[in-house]
Protein backbone atom coordinates (compact mmCIF):
# COMPACT_ATOMS: atom_id res chain seq x y z
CA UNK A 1 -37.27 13.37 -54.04
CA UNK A 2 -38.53 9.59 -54.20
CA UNK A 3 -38.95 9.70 -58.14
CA UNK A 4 -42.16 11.10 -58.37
CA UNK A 5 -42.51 13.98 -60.59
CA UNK A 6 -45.57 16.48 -59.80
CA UNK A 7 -46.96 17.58 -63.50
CA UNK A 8 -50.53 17.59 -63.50
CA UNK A 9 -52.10 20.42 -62.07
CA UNK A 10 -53.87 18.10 -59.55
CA UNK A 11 -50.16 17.19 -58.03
CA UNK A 12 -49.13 20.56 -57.99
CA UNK A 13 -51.59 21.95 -56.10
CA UNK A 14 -50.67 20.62 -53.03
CA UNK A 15 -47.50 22.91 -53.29
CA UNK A 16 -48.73 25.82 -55.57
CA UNK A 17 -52.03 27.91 -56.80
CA UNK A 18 -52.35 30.47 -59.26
CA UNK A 19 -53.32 33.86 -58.43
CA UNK A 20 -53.11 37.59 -59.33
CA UNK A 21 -49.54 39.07 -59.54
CA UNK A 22 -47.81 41.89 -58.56
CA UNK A 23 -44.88 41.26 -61.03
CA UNK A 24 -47.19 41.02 -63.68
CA UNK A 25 -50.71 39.47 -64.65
CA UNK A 26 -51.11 36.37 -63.13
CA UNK A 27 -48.43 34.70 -60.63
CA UNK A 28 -47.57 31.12 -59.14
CA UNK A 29 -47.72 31.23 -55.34
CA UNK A 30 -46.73 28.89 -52.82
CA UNK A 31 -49.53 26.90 -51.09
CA UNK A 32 -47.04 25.41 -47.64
CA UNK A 33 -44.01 26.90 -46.65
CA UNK A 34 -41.04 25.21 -49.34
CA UNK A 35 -37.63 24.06 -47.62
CA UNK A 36 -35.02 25.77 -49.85
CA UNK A 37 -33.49 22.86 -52.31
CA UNK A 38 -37.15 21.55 -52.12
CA UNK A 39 -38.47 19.73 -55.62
CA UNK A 40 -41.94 22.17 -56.48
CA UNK A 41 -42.63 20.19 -59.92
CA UNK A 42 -41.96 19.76 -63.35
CA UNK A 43 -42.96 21.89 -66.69
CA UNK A 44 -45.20 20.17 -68.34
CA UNK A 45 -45.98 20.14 -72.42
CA UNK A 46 -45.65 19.62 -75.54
CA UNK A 47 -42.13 20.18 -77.41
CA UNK A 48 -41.67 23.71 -78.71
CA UNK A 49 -39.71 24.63 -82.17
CA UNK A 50 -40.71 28.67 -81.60
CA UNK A 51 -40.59 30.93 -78.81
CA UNK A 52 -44.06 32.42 -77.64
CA UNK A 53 -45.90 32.86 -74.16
CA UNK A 54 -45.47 29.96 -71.86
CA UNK A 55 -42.40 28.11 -73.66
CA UNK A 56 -39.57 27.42 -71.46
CA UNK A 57 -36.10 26.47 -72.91
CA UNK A 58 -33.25 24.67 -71.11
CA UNK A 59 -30.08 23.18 -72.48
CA UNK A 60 -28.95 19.99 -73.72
CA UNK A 61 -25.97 18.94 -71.43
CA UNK A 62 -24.99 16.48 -74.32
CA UNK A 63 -25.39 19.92 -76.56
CA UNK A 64 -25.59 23.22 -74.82
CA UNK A 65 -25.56 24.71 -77.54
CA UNK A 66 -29.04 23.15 -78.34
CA UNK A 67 -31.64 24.47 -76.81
CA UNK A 68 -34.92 22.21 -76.00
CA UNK A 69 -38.36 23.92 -75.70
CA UNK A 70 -41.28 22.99 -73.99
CA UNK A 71 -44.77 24.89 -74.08
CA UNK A 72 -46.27 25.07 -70.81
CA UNK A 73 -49.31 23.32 -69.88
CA UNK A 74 -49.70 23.26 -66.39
CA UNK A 75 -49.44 25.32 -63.15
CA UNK A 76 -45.90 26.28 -64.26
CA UNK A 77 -46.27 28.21 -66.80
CA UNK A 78 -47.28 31.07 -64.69
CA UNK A 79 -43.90 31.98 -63.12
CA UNK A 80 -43.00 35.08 -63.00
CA UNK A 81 -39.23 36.78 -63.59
CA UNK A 82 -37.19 38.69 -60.82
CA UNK A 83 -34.03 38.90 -60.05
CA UNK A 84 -33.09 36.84 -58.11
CA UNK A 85 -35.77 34.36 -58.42
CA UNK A 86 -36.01 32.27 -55.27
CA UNK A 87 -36.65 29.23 -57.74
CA UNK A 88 -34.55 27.28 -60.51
CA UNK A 89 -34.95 25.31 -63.12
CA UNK A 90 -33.00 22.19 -63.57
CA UNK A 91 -33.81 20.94 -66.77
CA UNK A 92 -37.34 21.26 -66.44
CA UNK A 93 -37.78 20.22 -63.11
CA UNK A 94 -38.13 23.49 -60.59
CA UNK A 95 -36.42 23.59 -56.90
CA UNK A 96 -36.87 26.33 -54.00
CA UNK A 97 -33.93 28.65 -53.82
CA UNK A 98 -34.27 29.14 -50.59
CA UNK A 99 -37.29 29.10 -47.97
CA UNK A 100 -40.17 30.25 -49.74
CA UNK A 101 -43.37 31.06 -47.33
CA UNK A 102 -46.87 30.22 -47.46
CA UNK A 103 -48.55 32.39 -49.95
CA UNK A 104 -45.20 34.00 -51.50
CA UNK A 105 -44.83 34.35 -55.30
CA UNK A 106 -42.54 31.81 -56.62
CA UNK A 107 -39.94 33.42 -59.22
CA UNK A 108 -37.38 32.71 -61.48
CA UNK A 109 -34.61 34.57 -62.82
CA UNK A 110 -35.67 34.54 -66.80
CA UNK A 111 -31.69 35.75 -67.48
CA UNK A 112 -30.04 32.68 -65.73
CA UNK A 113 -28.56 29.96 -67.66
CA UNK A 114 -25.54 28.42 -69.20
């Protein structure tokens, strides 16, 4: 990745749309084919202090044991759980798990962590 972060909806579309899931509701789908270890874009929002709809937590590595919340506010927050997922999150950054084709549902294992 050359430093550039996609966040804004705009930015993200080039790699993802929103659409009706078969998991549930409404899914993230890929727009191109994604090279597994591929960068698909960063959660975006505010800072959480509760858990609701659309809040992702990830750990601290200065304090796992300190979770840090963010509620969604762009394309993101539409992933879906299954296990596996063929996404991650690194912090909140999200990667390709492996090849994901045009038009697949991107996923994430809701379980994984620390």
């Amino acid at each position: 990745m050359n430093g550039d972060k996609r966040c804004t909806d705009a930015q993200l579309r080039r790699v993802v749309y929103v659409a009706d899931s078969g998991i549930h509701g409404t899914g993230l789908f890929a727009s191109r084919e994604i090279a597994a270890g591929e960068y698909i874009g960063t959660f975006h929002g505010p800072p959480a202090t509760r858990d609701g709809m659309y809040v992702l937590w990830v750990f601290d590595e200065d304090d796992p044991r300190q979770p840090v919340g963010r509620s969604g506010r762009n394309l993101l927050r539409y992933i879906n759980h299954e296990s596996p997922g063929n996404a991650a999150f690194d912090g909140f950054d999200l990667y390709a798990c492996c090849v994901i084709g045009c038009d697949q549902e991107i996923t994430i294992d809701y379980a994984s962590g620390p």
